[in-house]
C-alpha atoms as a PDB file:
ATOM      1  CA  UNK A   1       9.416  16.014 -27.128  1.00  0.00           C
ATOM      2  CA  UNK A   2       6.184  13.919 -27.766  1.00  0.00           C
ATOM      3  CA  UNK A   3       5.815  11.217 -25.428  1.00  0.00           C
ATOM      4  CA  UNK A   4       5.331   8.158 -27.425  1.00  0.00           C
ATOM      5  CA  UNK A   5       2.888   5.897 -25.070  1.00  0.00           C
ATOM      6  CA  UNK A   6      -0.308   7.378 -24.715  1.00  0.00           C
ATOM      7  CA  UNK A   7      -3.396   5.469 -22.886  1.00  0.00           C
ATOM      8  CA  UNK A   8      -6.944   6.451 -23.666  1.00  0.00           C
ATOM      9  CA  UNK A   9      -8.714   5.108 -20.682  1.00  0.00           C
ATOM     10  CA  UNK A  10     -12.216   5.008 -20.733  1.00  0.00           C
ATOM     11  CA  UNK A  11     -15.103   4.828 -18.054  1.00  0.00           C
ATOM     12  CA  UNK A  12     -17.789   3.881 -20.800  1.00  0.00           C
ATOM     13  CA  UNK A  13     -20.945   4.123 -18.206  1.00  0.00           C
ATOM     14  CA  UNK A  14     -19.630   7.194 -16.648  1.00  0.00           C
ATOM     15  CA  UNK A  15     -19.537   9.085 -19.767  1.00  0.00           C
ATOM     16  CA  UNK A  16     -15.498  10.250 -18.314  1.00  0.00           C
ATOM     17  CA  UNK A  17     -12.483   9.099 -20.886  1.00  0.00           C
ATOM     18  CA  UNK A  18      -9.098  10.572 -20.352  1.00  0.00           C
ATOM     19  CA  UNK A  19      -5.685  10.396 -22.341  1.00  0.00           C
ATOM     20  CA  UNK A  20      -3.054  10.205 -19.876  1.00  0.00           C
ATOM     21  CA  UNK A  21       0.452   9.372 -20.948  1.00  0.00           C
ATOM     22  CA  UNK A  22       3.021   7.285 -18.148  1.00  0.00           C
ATOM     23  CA  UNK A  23       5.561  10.124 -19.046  1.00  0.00           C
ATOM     24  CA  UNK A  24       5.804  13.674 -17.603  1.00  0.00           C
ATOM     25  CA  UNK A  25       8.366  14.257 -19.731  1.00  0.00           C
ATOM     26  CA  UNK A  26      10.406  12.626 -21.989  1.00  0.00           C
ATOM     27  CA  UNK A  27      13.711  14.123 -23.708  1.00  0.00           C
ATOM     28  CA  UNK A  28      16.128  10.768 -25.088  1.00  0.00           C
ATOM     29  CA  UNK A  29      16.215   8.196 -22.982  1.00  0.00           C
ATOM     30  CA  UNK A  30      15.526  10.026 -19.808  1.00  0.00           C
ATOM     31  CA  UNK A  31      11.921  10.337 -18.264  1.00  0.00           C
ATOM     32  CA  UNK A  32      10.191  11.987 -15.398  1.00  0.00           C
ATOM     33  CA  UNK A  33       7.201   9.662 -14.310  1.00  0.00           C
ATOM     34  CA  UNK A  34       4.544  10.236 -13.152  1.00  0.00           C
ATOM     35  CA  UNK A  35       4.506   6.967 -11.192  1.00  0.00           C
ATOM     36  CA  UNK A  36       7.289   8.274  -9.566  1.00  0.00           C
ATOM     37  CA  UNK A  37       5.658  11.087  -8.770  1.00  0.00           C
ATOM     38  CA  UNK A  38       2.722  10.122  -7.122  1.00  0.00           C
ATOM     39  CA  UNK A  39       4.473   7.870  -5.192  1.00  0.00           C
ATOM     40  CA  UNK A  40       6.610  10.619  -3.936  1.00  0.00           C
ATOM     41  CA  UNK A  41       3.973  13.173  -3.397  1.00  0.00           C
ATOM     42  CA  UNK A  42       2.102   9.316  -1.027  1.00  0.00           C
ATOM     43  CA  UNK A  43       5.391   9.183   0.383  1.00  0.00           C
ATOM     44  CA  UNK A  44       5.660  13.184   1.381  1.00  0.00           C
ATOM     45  CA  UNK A  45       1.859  13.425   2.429  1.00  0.00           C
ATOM     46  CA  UNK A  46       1.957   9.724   4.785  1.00  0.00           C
ATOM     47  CA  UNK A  47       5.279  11.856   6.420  1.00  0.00           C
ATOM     48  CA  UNK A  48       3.994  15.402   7.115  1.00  0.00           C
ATOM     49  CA  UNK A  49       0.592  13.644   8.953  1.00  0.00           C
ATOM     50  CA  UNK A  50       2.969  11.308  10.956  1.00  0.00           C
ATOM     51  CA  UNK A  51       5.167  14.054  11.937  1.00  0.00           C
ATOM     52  CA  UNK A  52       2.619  16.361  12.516  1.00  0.00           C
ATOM     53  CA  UNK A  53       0.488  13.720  15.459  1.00  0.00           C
ATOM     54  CA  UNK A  54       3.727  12.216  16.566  1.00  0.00           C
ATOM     55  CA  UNK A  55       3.649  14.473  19.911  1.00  0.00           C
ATOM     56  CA  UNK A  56      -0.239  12.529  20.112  1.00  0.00           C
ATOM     57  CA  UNK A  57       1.904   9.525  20.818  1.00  0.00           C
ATOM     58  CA  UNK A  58       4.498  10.719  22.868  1.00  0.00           C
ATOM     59  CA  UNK A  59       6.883  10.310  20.327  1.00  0.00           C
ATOM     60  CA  UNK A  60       9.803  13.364  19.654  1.00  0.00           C
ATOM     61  CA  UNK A  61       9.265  14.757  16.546  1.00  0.00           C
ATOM     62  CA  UNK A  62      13.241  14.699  15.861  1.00  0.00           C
ATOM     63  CA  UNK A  63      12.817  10.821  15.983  1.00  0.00           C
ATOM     64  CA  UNK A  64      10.708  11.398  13.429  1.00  0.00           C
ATOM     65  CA  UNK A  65      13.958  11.531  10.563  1.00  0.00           C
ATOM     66  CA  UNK A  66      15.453   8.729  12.269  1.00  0.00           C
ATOM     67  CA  UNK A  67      12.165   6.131  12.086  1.00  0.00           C
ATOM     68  CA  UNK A  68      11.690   7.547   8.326  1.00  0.00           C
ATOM     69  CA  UNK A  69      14.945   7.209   7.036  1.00  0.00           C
ATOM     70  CA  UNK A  70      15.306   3.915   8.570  1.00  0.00           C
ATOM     71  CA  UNK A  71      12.265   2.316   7.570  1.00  0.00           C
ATOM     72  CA  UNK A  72      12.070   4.519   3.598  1.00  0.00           C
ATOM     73  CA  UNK A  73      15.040   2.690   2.291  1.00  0.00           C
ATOM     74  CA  UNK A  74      13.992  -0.884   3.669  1.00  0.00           C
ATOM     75  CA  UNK A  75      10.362  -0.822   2.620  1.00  0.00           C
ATOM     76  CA  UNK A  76      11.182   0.541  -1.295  1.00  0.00           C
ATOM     77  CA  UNK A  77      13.844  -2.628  -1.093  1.00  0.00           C
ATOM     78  CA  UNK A  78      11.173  -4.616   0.458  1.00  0.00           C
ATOM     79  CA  UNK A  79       8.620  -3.882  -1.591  1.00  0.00           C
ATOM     80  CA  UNK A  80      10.044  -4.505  -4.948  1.00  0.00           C
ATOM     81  CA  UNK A  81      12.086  -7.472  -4.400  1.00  0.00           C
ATOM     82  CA  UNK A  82       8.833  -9.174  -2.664  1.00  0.00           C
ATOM     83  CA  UNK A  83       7.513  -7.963  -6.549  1.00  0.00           C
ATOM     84  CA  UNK A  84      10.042  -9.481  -8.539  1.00  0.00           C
ATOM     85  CA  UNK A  85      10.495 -12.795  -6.294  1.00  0.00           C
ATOM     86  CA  UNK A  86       6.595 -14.072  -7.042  1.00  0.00           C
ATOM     87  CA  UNK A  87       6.563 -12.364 -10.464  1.00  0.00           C
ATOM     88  CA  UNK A  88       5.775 -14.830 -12.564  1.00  0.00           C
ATOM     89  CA  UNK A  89       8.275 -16.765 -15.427  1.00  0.00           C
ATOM     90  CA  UNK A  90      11.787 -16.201 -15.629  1.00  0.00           C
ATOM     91  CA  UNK A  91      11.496 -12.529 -16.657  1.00  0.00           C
ATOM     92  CA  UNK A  92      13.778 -10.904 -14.327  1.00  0.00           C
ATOM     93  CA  UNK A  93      15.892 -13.714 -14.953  1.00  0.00           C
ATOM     94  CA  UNK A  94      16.561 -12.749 -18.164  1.00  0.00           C
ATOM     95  CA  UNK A  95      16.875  -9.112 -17.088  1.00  0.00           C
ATOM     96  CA  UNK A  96      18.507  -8.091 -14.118  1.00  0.00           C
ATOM     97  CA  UNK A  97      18.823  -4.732 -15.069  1.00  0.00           C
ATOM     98  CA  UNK A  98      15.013  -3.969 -14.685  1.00  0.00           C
ATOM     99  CA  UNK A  99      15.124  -5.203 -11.076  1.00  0.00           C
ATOM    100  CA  UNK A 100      14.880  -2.030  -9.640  1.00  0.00           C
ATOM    101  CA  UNK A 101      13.845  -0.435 -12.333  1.00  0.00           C
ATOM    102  CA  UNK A 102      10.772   1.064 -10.240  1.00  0.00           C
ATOM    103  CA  UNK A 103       9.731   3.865 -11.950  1.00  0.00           C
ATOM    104  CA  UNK A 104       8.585   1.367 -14.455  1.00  0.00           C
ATOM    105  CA  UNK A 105       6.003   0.172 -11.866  1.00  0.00           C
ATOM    106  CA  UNK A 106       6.023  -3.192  -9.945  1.00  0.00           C
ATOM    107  CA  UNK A 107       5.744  -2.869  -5.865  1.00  0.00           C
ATOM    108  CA  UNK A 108       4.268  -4.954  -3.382  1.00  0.00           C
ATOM    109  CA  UNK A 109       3.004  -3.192  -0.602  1.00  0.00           C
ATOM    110  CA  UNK A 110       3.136  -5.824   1.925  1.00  0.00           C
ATOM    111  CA  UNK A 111       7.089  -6.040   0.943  1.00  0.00           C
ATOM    112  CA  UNK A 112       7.116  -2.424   1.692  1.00  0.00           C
ATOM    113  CA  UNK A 113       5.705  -3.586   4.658  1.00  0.00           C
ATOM    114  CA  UNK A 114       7.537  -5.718   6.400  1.00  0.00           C
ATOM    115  CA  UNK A 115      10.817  -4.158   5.007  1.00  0.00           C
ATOM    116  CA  UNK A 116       9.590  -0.703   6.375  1.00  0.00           C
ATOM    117  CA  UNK A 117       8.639  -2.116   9.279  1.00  0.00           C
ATOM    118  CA  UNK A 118      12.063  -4.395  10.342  1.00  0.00           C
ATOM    119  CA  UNK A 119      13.343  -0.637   9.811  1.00  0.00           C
ATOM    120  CA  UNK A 120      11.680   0.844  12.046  1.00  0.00           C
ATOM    121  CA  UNK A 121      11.617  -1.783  14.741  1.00  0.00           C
ATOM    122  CA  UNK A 122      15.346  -1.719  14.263  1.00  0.00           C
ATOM    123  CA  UNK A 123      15.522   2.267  15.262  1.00  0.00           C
ATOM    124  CA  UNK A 124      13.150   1.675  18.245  1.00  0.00           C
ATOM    125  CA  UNK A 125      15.871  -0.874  19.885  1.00  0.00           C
ATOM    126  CA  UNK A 126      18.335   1.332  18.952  1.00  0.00           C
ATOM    127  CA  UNK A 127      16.337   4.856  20.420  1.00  0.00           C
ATOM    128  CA  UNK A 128      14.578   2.615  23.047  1.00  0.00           C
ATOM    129  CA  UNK A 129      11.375   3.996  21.880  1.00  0.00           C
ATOM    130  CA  UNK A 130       7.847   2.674  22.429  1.00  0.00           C
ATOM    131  CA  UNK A 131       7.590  -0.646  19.394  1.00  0.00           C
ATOM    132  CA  UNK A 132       3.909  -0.812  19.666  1.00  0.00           C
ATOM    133  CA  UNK A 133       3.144   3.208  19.827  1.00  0.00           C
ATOM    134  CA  UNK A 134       5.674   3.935  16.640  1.00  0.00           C
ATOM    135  CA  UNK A 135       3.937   0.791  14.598  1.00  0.00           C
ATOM    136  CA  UNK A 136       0.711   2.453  15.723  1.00  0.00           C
ATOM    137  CA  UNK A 137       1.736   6.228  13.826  1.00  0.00           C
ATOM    138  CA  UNK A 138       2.970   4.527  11.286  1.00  0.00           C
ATOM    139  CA  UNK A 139       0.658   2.348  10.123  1.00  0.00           C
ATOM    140  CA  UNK A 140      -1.414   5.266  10.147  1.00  0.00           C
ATOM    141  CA  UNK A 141       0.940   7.304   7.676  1.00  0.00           C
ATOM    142  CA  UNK A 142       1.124   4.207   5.492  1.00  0.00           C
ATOM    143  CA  UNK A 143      -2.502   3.694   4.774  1.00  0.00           C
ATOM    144  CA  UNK A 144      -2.729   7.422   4.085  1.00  0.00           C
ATOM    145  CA  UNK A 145       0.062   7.136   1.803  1.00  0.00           C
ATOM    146  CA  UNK A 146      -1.458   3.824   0.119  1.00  0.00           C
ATOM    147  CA  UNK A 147      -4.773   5.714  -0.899  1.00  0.00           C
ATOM    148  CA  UNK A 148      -2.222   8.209  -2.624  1.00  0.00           C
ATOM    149  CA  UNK A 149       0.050   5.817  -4.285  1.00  0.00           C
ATOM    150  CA  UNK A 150      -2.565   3.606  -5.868  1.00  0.00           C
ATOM    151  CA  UNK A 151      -3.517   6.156  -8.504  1.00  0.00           C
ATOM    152  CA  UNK A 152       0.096   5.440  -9.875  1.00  0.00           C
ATOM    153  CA  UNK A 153      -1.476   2.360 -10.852  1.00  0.00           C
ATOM    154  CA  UNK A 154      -3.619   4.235 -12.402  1.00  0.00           C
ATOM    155  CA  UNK A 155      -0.851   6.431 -14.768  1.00  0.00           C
ATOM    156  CA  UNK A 156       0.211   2.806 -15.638  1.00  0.00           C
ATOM    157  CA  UNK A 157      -3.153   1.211 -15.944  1.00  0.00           C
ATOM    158  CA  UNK A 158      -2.172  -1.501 -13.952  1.00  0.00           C
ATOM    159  CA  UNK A 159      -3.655  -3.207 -11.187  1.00  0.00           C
ATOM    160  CA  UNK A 160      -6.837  -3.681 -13.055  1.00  0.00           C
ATOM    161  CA  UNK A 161      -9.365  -6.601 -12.481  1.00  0.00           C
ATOM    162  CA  UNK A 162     -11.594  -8.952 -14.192  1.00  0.00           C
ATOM    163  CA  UNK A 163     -14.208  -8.159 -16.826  1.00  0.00           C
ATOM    164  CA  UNK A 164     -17.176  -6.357 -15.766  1.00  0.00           C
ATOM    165  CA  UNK A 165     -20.333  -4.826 -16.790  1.00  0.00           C
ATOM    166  CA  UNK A 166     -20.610  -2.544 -13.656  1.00  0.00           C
ATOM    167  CA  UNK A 167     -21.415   1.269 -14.459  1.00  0.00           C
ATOM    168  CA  UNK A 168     -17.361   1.811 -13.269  1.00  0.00           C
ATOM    169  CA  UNK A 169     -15.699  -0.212 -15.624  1.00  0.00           C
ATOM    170  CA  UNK A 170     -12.840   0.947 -17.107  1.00  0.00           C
ATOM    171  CA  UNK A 171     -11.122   0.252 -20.542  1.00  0.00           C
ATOM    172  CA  UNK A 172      -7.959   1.428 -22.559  1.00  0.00           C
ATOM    173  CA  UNK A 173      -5.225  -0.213 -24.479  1.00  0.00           C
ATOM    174  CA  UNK A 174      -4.016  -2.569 -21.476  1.00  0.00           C
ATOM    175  CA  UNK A 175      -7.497  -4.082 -20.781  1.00  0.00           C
ATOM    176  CA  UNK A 176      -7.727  -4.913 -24.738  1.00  0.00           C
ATOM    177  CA  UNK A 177     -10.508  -2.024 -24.282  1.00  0.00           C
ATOM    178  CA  UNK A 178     -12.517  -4.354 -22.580  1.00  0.00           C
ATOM    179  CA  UNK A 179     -14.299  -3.012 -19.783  1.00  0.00           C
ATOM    180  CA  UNK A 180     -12.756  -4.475 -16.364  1.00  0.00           C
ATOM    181  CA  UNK A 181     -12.780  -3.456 -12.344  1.00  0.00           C
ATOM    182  CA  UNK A 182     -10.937  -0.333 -11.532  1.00  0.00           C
ATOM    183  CA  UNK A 183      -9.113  -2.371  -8.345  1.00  0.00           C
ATOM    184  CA  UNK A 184      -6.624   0.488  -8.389  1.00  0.00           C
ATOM    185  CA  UNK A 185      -9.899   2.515  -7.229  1.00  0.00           C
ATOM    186  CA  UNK A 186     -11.199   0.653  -4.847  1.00  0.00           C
ATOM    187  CA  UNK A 187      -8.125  -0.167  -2.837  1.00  0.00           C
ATOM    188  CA  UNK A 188      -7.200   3.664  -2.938  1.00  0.00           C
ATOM    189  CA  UNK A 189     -10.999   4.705  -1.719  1.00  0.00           C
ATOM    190  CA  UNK A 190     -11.136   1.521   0.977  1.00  0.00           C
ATOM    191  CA  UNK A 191      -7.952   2.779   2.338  1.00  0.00           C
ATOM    192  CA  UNK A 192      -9.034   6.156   2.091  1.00  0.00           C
ATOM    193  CA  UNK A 193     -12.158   5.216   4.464  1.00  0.00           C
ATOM    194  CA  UNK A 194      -9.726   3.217   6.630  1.00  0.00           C
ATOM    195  CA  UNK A 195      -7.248   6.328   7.236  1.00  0.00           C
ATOM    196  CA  UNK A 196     -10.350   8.353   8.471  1.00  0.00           C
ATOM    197  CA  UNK A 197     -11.865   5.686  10.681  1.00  0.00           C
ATOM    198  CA  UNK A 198      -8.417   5.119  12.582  1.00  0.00           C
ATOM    199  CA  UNK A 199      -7.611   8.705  12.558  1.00  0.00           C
ATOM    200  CA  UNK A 200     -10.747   9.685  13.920  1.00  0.00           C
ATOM    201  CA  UNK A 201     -10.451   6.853  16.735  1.00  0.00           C
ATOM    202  CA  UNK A 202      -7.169   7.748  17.485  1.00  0.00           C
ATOM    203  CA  UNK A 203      -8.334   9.496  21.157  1.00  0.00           C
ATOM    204  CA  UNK A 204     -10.126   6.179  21.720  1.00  0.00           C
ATOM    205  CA  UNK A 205      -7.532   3.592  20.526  1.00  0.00           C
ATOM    206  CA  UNK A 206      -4.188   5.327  21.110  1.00  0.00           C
ATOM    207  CA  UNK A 207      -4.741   4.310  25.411  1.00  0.00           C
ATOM    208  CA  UNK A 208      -3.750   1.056  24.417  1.00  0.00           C
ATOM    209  CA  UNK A 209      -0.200   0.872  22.600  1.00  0.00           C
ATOM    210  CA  UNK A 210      -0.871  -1.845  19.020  1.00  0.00           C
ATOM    211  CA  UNK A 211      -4.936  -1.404  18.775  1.00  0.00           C
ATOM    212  CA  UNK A 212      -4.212   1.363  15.705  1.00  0.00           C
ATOM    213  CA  UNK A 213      -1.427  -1.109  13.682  1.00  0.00           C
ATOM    214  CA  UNK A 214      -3.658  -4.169  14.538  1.00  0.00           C
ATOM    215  CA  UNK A 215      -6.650  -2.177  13.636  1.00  0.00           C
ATOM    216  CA  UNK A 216      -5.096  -1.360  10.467  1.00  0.00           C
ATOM    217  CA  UNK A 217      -3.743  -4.758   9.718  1.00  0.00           C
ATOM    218  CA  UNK A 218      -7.551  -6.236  10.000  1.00  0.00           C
ATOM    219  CA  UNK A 219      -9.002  -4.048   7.796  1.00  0.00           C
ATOM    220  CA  UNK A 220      -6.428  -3.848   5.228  1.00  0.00           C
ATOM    221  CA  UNK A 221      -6.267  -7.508   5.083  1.00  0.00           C
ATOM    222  CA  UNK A 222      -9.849  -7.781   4.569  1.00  0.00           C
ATOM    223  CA  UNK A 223      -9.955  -5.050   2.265  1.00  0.00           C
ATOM    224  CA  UNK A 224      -7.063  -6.421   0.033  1.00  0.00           C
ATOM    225  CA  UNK A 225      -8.216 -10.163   0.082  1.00  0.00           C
ATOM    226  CA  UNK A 226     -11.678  -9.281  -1.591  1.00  0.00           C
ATOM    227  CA  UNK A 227      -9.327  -6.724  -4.129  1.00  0.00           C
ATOM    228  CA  UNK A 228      -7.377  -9.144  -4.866  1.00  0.00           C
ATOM    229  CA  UNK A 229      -9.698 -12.081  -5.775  1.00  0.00           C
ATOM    230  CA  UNK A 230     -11.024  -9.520  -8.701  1.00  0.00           C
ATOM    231  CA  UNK A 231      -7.316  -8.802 -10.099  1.00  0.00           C
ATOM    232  CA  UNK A 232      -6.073 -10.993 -13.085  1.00  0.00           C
ATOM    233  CA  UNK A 233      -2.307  -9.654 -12.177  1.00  0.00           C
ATOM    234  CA  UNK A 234      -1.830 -10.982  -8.540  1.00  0.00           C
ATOM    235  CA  UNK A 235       1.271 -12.421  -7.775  1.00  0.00           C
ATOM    236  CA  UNK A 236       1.364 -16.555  -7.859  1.00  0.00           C
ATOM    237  CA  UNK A 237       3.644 -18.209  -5.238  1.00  0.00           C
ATOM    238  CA  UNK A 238       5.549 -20.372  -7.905  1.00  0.00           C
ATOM    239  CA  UNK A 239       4.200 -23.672  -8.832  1.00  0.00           C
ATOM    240  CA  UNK A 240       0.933 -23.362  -7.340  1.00  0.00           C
ATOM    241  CA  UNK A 241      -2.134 -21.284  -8.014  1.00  0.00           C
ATOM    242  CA  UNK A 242      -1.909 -19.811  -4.921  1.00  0.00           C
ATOM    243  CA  UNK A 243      -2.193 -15.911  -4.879  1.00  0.00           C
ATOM    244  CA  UNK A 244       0.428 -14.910  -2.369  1.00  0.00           C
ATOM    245  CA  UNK A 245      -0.758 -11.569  -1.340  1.00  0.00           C
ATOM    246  CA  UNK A 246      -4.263 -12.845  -0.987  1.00  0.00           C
ATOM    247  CA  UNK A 247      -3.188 -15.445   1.351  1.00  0.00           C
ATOM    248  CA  UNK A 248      -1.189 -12.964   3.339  1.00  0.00           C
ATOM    249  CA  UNK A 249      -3.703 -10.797   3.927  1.00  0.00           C
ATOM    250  CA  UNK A 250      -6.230 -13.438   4.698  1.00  0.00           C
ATOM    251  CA  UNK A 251      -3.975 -14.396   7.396  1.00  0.00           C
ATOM    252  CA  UNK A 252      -2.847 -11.005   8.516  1.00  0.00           C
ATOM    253  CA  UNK A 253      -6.685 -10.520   8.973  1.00  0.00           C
ATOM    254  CA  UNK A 254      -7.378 -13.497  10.918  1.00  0.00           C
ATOM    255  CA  UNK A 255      -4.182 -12.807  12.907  1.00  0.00           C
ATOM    256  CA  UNK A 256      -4.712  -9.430  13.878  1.00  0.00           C
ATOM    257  CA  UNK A 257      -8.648 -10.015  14.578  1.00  0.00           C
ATOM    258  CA  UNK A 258      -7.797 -12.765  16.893  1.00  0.00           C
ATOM    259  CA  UNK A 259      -4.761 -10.348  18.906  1.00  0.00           C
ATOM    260  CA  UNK A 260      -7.602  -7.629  19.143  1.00  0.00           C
ATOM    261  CA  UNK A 261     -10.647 -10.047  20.795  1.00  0.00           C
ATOM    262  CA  UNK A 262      -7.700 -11.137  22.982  1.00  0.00           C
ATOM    263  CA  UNK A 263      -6.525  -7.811  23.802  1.00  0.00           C
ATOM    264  CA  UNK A 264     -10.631  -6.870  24.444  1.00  0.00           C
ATOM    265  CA  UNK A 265     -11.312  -9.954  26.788  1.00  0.00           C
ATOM    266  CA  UNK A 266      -8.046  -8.975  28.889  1.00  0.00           C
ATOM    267  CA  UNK A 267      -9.267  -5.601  29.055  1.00  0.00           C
ATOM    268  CA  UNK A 268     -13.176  -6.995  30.360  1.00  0.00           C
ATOM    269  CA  UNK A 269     -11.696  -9.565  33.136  1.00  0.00           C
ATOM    270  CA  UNK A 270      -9.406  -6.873  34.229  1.00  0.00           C
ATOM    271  CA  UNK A 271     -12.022  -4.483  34.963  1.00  0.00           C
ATOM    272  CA  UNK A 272     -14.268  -7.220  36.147  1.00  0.00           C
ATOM    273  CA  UNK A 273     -11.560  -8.106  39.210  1.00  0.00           C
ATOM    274  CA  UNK A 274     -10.982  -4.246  40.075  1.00  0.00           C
END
């Protein structure tokens, strides 16, 4: 069957346009997304790399299924109900029924976050295994598996910023064909560059259990504040104008930069007095 929404996205200065349609395939009332699908395929691939340099942190790979499962089911829970709490209006309100309705789009990654990462905190009590060395794998997998799952945004054309007259603006149907920043892009390529700084540290950063997570959490949080001042979608903390994941990551930034020049000076005087 014909799938009935089609987008015609456009990169005018790039000379690239594409029709691209949310639907793998449609039969009745039943669809295969590709949303869903991408998201999977970020989900598989940020998996397969933690399992595969779990031994590089002296964790068993058969803990591996335990610290995924754990954490999976949390951080999709996380991550849309942090969406559909500081979605703005009443519309979930008025329809329950779409509340998890993910496939339809609408995740928060810092509620996949902190719900993935209760999870897997959780499991590490549990397994008495290493807190700071598991958050350091993981946060690894998850940036690799954000630079995945951002081109489901993408498929959905959503996620897009302000208008712009840069040579990368992109219209179609959702932007009013009005050329706008690609955020989508630039979160998937900045945590794209992030993955392959920390991965290529890891000899250098893994000595010292939480560098790699705080790492990440710095430049994420820097990387998503400036991404998110350029979105027109951001999520409002209700009854202010106060874009909640902006402020998050500001502070997660600040946070995690001050825990890392604290963790460095510790480091210095405790070389200086051996």
């Amino acid at each position: 069957m014909k799938n009935e929404k089609i987008y015609h996205i456009v990169f005018p200065n790039l000379n690239l346009s594409f029709e691209l349609s949310p639907d793998i395939i449609s039969i009745g009332n039943i669809s295969i997304k590709w949303y869903g699908v991408i998201l999977a395929a970020a989900f598989l691939c940020a998996f397969f790399y933690i399992f595969y340099k779990s031994n590089d942190f002296g964790i068993k790979t058969e803990n591996i299924y335990d610290l995924t499962f754990a954490s999976a089911i949390p951080a999709i829970l996380g991550a849309r109900l942090y969406y559909v709490i500081f979605f703005p209006g009443d519309f979930y309100m008025k329809h329950p029924e779409k509340i998890f309705a993910i496939s339809e789009g609408g995740i928060a990654i810092y509620g996949a976050i902190i719900g993935g990462s209760i999870g897997a905190i959780i499991v590490c009590k549990i397994k008495k295994l290493p807190i700071l060395k598991v958050l350091d794998i993981l946060s690894l997998g998850v940036v690799l598996g954000q630079a995945i799952g951002r081109w489901g945004n993408f498929v959905n054309q959503e996620a897009f910023g302000e208008p712009t007259d840069l040579p990368w603006g992109m219209m179609s149907e959702n932007t009013s064909f009005q050329s706008v920043h690609p955020c989508f892009l630039y979160e998937s390529l900045g945590c794209a560059v992030i993955f392959f700084v920390l991965h290529f540290m890891i000899p250098k950063l893994k000595s010292t259990p939480g560098l790699i997570f705080l790492s990440y959490s710095m430049l994420y949080g820097a990387l998503r504040f400036v991404v998110e001042s350029l979105r027109t979608d951001s999520l409002i903390i209700p009854n202010t104008g106060i874009r909640i994941s902006q402020l998050l990551a500001l502070l997660v930034c600040i946070i995690s930069a001050s825990l890392l020049v604290i963790i460095k000076m510790k480091q210095t005087i405790k070389k200086q007095n051996t």
